[in-house]
N, C-alpha and C. Protein backbone atom coordinates (compact mmCIF):
# COMPACT_ATOMS: atom_id res chain seq x y z
N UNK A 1 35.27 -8.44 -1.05
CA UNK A 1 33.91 -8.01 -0.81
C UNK A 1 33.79 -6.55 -1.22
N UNK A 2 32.82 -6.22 -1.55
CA UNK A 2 32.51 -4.60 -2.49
C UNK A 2 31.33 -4.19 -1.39
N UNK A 3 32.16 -3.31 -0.14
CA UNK A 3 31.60 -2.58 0.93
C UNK A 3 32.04 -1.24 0.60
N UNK A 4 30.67 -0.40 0.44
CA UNK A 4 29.73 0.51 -0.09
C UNK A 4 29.21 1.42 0.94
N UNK A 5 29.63 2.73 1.05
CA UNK A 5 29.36 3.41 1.58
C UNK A 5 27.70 4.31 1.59
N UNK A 6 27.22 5.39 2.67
CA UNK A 6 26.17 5.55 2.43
C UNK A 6 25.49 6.05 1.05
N UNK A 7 26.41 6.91 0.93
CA UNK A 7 26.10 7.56 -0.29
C UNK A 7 25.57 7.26 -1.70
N UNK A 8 26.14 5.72 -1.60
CA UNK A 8 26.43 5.11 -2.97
C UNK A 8 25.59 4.34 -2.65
N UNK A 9 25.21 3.83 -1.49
CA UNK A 9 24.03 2.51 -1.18
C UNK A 9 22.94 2.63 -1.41
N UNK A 10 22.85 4.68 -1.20
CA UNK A 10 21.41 5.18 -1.35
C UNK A 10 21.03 4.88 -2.40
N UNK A 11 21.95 4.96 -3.72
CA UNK A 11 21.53 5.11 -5.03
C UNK A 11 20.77 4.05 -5.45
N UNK A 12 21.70 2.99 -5.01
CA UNK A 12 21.24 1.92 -5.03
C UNK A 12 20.18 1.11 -4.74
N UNK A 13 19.86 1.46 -3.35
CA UNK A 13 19.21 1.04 -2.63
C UNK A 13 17.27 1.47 -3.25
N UNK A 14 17.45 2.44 -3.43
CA UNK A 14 16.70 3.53 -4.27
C UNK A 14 16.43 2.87 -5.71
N UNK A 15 17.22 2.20 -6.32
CA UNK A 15 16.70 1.76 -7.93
C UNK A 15 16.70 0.41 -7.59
N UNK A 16 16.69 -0.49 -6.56
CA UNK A 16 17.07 -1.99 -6.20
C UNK A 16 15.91 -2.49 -6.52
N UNK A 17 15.73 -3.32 -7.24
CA UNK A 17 14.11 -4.99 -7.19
C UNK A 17 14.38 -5.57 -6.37
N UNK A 18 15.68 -6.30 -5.63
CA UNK A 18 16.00 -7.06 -5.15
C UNK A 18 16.89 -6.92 -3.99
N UNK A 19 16.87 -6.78 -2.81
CA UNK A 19 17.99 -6.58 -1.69
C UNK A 19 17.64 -7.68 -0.92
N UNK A 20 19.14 -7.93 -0.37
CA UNK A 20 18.89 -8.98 1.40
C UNK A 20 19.23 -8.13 2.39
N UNK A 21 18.96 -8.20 3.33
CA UNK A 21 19.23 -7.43 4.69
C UNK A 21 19.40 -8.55 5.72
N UNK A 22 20.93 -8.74 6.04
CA UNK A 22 21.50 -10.13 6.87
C UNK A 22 21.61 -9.28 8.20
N UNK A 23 22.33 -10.27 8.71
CA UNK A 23 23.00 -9.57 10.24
C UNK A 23 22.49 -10.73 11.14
N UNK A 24 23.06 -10.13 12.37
CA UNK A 24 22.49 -11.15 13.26
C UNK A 24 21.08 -10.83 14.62
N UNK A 25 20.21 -12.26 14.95
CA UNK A 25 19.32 -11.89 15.44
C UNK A 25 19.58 -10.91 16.91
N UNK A 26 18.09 -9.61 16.55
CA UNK A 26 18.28 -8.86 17.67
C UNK A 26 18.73 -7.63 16.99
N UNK A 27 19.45 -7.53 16.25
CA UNK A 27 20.05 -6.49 15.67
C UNK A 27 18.82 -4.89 14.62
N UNK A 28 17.84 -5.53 14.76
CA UNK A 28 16.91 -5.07 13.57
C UNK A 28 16.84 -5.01 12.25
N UNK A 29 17.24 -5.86 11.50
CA UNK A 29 17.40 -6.47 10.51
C UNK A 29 15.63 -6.47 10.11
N UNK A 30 14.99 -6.80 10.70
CA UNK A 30 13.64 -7.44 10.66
C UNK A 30 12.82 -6.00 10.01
N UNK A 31 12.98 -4.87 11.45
CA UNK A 31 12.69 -3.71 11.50
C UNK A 31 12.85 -3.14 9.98
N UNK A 32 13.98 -2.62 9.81
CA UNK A 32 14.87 -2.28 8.96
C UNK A 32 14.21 -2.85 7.19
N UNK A 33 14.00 -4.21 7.26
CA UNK A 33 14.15 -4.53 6.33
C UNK A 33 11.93 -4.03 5.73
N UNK A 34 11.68 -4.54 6.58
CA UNK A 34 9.39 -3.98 6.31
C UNK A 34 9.72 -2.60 6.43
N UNK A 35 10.43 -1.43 6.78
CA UNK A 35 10.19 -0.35 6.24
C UNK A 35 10.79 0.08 5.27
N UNK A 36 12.01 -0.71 5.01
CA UNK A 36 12.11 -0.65 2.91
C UNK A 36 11.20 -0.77 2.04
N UNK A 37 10.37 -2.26 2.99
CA UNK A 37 9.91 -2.45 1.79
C UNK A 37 8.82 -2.26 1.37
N UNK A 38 7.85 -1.38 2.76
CA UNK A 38 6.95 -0.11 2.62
C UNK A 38 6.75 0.49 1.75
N UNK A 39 8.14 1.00 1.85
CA UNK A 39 8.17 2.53 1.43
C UNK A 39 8.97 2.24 -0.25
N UNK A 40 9.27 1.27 -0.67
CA UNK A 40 9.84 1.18 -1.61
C UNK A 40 8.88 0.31 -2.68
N UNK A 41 7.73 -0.20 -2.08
CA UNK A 41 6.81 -0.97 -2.81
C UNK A 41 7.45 -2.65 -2.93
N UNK A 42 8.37 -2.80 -2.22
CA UNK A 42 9.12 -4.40 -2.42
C UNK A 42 8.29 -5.61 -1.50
N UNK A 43 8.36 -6.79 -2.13
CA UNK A 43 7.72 -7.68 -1.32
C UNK A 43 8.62 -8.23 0.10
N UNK A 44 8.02 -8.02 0.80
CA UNK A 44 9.07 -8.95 2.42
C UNK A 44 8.84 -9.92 2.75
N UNK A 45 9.96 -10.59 2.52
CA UNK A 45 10.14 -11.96 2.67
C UNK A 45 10.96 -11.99 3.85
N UNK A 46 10.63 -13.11 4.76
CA UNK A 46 11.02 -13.28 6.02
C UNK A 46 11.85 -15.00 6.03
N UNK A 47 13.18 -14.86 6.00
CA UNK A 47 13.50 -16.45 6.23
C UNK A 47 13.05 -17.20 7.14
N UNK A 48 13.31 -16.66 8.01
CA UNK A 48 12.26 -17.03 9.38
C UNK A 48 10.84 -17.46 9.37
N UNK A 49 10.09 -16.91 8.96
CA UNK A 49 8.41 -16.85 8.78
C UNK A 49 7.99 -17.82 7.14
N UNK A 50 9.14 -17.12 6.09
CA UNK A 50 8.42 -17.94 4.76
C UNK A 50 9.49 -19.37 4.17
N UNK A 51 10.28 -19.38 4.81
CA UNK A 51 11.61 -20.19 4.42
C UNK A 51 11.71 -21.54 5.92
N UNK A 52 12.00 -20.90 6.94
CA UNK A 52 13.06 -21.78 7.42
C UNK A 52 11.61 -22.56 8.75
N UNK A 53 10.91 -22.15 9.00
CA UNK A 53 10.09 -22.53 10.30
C UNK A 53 8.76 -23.10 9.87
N UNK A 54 8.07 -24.01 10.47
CA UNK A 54 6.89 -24.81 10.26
C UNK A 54 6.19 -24.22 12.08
N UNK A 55 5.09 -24.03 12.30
CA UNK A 55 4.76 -23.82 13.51
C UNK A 55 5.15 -24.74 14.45
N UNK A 56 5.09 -24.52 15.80
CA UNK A 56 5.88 -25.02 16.87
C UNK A 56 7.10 -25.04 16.96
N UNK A 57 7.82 -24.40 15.87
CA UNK A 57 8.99 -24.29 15.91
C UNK A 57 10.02 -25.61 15.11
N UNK A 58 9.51 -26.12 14.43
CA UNK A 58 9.64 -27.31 13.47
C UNK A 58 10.35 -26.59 12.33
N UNK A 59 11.59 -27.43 11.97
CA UNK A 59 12.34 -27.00 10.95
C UNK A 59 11.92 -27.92 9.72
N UNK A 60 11.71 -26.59 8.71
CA UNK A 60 11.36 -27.60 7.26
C UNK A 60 12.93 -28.17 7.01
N UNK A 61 12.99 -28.95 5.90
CA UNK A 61 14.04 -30.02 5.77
C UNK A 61 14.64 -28.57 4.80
N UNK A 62 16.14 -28.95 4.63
CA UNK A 62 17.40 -28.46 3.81
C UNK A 62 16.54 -28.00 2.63
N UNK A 63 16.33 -28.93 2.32
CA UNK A 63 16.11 -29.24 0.36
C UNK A 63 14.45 -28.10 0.18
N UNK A 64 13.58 -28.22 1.24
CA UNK A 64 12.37 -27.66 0.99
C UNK A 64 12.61 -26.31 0.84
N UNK A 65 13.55 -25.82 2.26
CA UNK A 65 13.77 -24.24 2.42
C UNK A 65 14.39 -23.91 0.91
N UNK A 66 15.54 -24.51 0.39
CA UNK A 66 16.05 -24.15 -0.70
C UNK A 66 15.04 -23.81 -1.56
N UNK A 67 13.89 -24.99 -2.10
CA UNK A 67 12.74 -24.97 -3.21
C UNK A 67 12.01 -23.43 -3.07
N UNK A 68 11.87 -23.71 -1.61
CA UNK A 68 11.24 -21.94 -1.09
C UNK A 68 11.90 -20.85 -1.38
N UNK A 69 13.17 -20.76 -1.58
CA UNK A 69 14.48 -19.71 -1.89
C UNK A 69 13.54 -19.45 -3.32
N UNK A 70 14.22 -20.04 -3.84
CA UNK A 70 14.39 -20.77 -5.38
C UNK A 70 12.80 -19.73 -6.01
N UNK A 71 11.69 -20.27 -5.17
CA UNK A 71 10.32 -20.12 -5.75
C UNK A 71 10.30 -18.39 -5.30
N UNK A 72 10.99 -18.13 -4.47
CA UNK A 72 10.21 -16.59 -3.94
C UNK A 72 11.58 -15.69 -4.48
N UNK A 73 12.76 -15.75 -4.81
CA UNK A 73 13.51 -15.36 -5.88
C UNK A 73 13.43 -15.18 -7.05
N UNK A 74 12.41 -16.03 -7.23
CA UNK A 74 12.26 -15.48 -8.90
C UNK A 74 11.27 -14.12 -9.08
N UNK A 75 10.32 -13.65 -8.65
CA UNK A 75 9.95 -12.93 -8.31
C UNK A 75 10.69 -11.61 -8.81
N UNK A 76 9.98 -10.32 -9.24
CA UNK A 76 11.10 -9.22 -9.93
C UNK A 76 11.47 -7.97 -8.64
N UNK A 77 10.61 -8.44 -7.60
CA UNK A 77 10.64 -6.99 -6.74
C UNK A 77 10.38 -7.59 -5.55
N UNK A 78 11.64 -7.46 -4.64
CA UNK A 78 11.61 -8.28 -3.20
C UNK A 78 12.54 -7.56 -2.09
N UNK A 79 12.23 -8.02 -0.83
CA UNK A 79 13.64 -7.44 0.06
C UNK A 79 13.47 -9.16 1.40
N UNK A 80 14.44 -9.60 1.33
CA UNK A 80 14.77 -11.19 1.83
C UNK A 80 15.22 -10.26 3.09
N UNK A 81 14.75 -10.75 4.57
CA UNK A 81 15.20 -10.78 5.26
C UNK A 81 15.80 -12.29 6.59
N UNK A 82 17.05 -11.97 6.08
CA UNK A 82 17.70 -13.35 7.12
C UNK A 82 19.21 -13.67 6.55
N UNK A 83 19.82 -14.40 7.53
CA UNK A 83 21.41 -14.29 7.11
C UNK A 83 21.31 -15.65 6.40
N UNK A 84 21.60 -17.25 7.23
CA UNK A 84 21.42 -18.16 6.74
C UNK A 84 22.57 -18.21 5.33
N UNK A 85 23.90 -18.33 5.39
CA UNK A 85 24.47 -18.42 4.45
C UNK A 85 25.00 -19.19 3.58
N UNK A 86 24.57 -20.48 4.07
CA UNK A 86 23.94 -21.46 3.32
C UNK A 86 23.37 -21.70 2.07
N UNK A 87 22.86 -20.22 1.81
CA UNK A 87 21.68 -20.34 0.80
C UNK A 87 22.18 -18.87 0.00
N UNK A 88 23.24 -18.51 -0.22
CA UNK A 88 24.05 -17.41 -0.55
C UNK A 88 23.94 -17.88 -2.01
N UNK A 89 24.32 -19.04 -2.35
CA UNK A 89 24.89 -19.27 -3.41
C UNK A 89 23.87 -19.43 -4.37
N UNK A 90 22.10 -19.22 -3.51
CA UNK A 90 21.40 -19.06 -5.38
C UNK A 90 20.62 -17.53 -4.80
N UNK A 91 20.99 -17.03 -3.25
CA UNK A 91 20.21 -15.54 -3.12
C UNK A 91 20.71 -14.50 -3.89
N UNK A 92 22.68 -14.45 -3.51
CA UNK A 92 23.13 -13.55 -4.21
C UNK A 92 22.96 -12.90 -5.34
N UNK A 93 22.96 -14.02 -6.51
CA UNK A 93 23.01 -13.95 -7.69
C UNK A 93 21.88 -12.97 -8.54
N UNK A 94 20.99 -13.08 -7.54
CA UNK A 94 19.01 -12.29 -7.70
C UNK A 94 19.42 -11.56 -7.04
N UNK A 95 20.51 -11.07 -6.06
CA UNK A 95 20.44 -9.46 -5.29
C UNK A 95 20.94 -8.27 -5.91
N UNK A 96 20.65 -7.31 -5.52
CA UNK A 96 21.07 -6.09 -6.48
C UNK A 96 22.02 -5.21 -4.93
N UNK A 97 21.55 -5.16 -3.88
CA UNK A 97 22.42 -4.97 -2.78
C UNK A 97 22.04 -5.80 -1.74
N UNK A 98 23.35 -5.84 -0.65
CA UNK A 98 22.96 -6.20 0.84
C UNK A 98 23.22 -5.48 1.67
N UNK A 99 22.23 -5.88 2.70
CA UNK A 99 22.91 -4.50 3.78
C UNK A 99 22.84 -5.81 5.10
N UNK A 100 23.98 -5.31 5.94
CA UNK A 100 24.52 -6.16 6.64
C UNK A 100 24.19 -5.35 7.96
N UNK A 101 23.24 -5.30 8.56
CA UNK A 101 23.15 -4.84 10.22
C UNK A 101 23.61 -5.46 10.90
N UNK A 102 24.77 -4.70 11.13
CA UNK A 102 25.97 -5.45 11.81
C UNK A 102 26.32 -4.76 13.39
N UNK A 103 25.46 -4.88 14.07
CA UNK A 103 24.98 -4.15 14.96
C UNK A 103 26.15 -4.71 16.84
N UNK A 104 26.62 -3.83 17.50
CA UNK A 104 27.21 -4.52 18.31
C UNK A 104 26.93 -6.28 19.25
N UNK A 105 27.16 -6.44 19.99
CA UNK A 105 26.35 -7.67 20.58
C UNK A 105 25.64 -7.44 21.75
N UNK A 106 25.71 -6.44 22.11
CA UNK A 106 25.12 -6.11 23.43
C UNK A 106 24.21 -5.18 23.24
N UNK A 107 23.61 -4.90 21.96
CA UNK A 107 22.86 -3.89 21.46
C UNK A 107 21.91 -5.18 20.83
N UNK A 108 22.12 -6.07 20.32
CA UNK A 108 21.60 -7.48 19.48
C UNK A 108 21.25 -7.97 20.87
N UNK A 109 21.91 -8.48 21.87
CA UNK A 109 21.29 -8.93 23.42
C UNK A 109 19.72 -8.38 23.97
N UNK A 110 20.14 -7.28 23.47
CA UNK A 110 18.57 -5.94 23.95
C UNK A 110 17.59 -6.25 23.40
N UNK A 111 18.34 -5.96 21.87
CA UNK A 111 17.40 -6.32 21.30
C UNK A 111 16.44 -7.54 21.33
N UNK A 112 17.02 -8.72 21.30
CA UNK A 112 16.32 -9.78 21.51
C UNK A 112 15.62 -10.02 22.51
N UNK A 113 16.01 -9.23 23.62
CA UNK A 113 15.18 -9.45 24.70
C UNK A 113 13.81 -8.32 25.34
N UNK A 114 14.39 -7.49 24.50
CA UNK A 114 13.10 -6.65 24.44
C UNK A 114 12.14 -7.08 23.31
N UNK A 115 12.59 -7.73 22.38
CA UNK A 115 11.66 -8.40 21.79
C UNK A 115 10.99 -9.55 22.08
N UNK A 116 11.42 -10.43 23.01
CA UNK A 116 10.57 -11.32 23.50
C UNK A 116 9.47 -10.94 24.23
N UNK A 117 10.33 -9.70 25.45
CA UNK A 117 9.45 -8.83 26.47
C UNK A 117 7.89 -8.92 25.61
N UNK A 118 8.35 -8.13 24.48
CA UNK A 118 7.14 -7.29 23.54
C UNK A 118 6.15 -8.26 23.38
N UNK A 119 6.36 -9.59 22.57
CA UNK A 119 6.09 -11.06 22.31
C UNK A 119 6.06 -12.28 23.30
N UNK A 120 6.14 -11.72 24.31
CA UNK A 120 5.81 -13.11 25.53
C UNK A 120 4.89 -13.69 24.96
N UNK A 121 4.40 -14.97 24.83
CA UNK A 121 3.73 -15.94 24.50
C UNK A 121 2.80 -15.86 23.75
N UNK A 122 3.21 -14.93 22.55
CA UNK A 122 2.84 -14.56 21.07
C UNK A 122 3.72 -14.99 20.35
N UNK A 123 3.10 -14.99 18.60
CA UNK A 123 3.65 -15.39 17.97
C UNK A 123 4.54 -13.80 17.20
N UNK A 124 5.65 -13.59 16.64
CA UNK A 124 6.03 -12.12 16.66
C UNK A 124 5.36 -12.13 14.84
N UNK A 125 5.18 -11.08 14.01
CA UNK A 125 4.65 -11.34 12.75
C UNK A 125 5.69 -11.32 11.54
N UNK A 126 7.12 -11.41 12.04
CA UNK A 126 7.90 -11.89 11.09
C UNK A 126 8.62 -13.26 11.42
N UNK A 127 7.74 -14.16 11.79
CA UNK A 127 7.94 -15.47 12.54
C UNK A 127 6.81 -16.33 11.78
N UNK A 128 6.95 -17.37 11.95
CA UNK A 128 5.74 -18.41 11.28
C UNK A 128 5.43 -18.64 12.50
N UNK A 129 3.91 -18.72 12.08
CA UNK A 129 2.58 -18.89 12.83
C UNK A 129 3.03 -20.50 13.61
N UNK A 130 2.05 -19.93 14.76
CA UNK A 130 2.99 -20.95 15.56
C UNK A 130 4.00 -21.41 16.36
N UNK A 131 5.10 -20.25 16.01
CA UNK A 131 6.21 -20.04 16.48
C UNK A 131 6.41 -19.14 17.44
N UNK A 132 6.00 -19.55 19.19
CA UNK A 132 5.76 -18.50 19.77
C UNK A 132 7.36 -17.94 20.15
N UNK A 133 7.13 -16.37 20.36
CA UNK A 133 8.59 -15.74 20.68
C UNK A 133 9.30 -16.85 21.99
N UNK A 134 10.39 -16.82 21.75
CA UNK A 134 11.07 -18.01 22.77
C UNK A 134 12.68 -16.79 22.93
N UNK A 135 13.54 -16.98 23.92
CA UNK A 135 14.87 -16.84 24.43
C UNK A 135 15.19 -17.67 25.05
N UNK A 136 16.29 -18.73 24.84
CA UNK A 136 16.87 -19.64 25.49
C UNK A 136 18.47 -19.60 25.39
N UNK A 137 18.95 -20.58 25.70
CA UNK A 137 20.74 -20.45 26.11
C UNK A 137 21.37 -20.45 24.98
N UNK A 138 20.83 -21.27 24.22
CA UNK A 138 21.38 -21.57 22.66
C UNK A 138 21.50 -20.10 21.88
N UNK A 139 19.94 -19.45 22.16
CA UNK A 139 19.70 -18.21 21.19
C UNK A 139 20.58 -17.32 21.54
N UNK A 140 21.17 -17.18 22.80
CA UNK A 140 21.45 -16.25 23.82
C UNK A 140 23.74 -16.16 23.14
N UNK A 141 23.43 -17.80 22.93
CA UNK A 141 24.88 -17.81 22.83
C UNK A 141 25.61 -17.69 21.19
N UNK A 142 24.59 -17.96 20.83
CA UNK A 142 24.23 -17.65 19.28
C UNK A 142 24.95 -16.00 19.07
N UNK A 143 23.94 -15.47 19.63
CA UNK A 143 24.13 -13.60 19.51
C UNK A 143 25.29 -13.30 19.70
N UNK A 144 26.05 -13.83 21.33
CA UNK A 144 27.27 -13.58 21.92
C UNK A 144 28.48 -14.04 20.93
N UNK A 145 27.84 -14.63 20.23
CA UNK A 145 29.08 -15.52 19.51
C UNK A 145 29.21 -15.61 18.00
N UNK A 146 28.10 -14.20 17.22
CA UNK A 146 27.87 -14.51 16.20
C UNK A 146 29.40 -13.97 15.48
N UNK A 147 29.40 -12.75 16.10
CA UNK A 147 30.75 -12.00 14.88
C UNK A 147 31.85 -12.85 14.91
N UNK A 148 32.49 -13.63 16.33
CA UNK A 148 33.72 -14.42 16.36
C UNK A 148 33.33 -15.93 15.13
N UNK A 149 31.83 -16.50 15.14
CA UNK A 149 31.89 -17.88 14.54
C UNK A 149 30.72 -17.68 13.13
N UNK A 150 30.35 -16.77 13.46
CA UNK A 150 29.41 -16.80 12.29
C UNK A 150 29.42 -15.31 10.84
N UNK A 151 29.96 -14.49 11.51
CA UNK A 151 30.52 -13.14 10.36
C UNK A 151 31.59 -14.12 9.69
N UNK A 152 32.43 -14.56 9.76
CA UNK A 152 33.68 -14.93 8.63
C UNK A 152 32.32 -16.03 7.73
N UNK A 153 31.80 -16.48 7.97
CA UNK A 153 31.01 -17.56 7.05
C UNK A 153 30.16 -16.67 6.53
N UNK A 154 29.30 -15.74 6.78
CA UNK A 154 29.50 -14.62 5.78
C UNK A 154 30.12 -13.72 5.68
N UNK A 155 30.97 -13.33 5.51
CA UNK A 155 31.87 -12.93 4.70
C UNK A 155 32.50 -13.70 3.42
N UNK A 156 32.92 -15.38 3.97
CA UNK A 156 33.18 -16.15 2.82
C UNK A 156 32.34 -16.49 2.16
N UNK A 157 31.16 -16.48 2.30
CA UNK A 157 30.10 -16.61 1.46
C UNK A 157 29.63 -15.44 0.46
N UNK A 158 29.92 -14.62 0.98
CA UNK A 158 29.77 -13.16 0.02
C UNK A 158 30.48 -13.16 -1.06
N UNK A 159 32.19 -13.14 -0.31
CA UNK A 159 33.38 -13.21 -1.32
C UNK A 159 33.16 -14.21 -2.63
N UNK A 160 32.67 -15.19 -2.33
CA UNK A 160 31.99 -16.42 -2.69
C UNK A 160 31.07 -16.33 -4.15
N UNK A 161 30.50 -16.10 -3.86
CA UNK A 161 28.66 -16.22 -4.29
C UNK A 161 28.29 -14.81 -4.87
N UNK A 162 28.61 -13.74 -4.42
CA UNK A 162 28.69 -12.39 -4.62
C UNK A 162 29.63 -10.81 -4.90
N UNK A 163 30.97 -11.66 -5.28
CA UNK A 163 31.81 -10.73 -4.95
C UNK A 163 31.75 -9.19 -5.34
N UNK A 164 30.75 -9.06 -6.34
CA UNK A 164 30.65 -7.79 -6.96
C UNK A 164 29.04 -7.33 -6.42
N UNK A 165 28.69 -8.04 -5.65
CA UNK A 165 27.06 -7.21 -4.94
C UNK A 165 27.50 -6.43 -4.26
N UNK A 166 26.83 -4.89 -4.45
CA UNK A 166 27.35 -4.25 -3.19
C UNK A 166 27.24 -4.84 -1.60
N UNK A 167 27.79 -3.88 -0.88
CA UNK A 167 27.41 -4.65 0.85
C UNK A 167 27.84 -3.29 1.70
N UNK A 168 26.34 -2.83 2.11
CA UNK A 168 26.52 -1.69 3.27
C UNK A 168 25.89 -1.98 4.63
N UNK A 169 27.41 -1.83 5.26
CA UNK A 169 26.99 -2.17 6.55
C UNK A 169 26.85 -0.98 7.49
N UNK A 170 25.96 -1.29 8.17
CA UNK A 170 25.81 -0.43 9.11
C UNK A 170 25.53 -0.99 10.62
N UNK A 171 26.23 -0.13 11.75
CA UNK A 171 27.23 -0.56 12.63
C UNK A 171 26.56 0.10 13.99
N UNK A 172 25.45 0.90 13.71
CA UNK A 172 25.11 1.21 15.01
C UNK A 172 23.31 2.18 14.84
N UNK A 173 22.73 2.01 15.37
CA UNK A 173 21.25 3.16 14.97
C UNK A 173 21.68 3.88 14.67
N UNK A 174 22.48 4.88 14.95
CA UNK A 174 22.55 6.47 14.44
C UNK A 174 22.82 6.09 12.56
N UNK A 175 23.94 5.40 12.44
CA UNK A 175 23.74 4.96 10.77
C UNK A 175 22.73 4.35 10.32
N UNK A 176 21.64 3.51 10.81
CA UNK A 176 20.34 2.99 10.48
C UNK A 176 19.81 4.03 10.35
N UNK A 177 19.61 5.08 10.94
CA UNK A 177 18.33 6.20 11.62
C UNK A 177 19.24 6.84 9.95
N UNK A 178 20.53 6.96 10.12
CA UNK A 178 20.93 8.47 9.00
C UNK A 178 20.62 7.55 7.47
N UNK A 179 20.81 6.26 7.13
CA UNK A 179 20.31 5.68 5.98
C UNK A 179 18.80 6.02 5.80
N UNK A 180 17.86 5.72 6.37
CA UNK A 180 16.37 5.81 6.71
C UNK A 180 16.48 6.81 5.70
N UNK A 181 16.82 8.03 6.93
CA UNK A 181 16.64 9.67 6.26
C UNK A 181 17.39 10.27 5.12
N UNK A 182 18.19 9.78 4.48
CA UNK A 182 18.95 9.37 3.07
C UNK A 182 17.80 9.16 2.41
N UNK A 183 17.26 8.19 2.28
CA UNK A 183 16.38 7.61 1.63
C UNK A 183 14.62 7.86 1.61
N UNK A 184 14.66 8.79 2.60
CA UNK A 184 12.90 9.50 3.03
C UNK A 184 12.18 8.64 3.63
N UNK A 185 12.67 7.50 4.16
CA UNK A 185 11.67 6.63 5.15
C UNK A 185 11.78 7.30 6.24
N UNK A 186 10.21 6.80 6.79
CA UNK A 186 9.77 7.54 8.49
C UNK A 186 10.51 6.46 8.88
N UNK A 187 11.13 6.81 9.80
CA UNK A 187 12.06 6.12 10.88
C UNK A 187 11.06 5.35 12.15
C-alpha cells in the first residue's frame, strides 16, 4: 500500500479530479469529505445517500449499486464518500488519492452518537431520503469491531485494486484540523 504523508497528500489532494475518503462510520469521513469538495469545486457523492440506500432504509440490490458506481465514476471531477470495499475494484482505478479517516473507536462511538442526537427522527443530508438517522446493536458493533474485521479487507482491497493510489491516513482531529489548514479549508 503507498501511505502518503501530509505533505505530499496536500499536493495531491490539491491537483486531484477524483478522491475517496473511506474509514469507518462516525469517524467524519462524511464531514471531511463536503468540505473538500466545497472548497475544491468537486462533486460529493455519498455511498450512503447516492449508491447503497432506497428510503426506509431498503438496500438497492449488488448489481444496481455497482451500475451507480460505474455511472457516477465516470464523471471528471468527484470526491466518493464511503468505504464499502466491495466496490474497490472499479472505484480505485478513477481515484487519484484516498484518504482513510481512520479515526480511534471511541472517538467513531461519539461520533455516531452525537450524530443521531443531532438527527433524531430526521433524515441526516448525506443519507437517502427516507432514511431516518437510526443507532442500533448491529451499528454499534459494527464501529467496535471495524479495525479488528473490517480494516484488513481494506487494506486487501487497496493492495488489490490500487496498489499505487496514494493513501493518507489520518488518525485523530488534530491531523484532520492540520490537513484542512494545509490545504486553506475553513475547518
Amino acid at each position: 500500500m503507498n501511505y502518503v504523508d501530509d505533505a505530499f497528500a496536500t499536493g495531491q489532494i490539491r491537483g486531484a479530479r477524483r478522491i475517496m475518503v473511506i474509514g469507518c462510520s462516525g469517524g467524519g469521513k462524511s464531514t471531511l469529505a463536503q468540505k473538500l469538495a466545497r472548497h475544491f469545486g468537486l462533486t460529493y457523492l455519498s455511498i450512503d445517500r447516492d449508491i447503497r440506500w432506497l428510503p426506509g432504509w431498503v438496500e438497492r440490490s449488488k448489481d444496481e449499486q455497482r451500475q451507480r458506481i460505474v455511472e457516477r465514476i465516470a464523471a471528471d471531477r468527484w470526491i466518493m464518500d464511503g468505504t464499502n470495499p466491495s466496490t474497490f475494484d472499479i472505484r480505485l482505478p478513477r481515484t487519484d488519492i484516498v484518504i482513510w479517516v481512520r479515526m480511534p473507536r471511541l472517538l467513531c462511538l461519539w461520533g455516531a452518537l452525537t450524530r443521531w442526537l443531532k438527527h433524531i427522527g430526521r433524515t441526516r443530508p448525506e443519507m437517502a431520503p427516507g432514511c431516518i438517522e437510526k443507532v442500533d446493536w448491529e451499528f454499534l458493533q459494527y464501529i467496535w469491531t471495524f479495525e479488528k474485521k473490517f480494516a484488513p479487507l481494506v487494506t486487501a482491497a487497496i493492495a488489490t485494486h490500487g496498489p499505487d493510489v496514494p493513501v493518507l491516513q489520518l488518525k485523530s482531529r488534530h491531523q484532520m484540523r492540520a490537513l484542512l489548514d494545509l490545504l486553506g479549508v475553513p475547518a
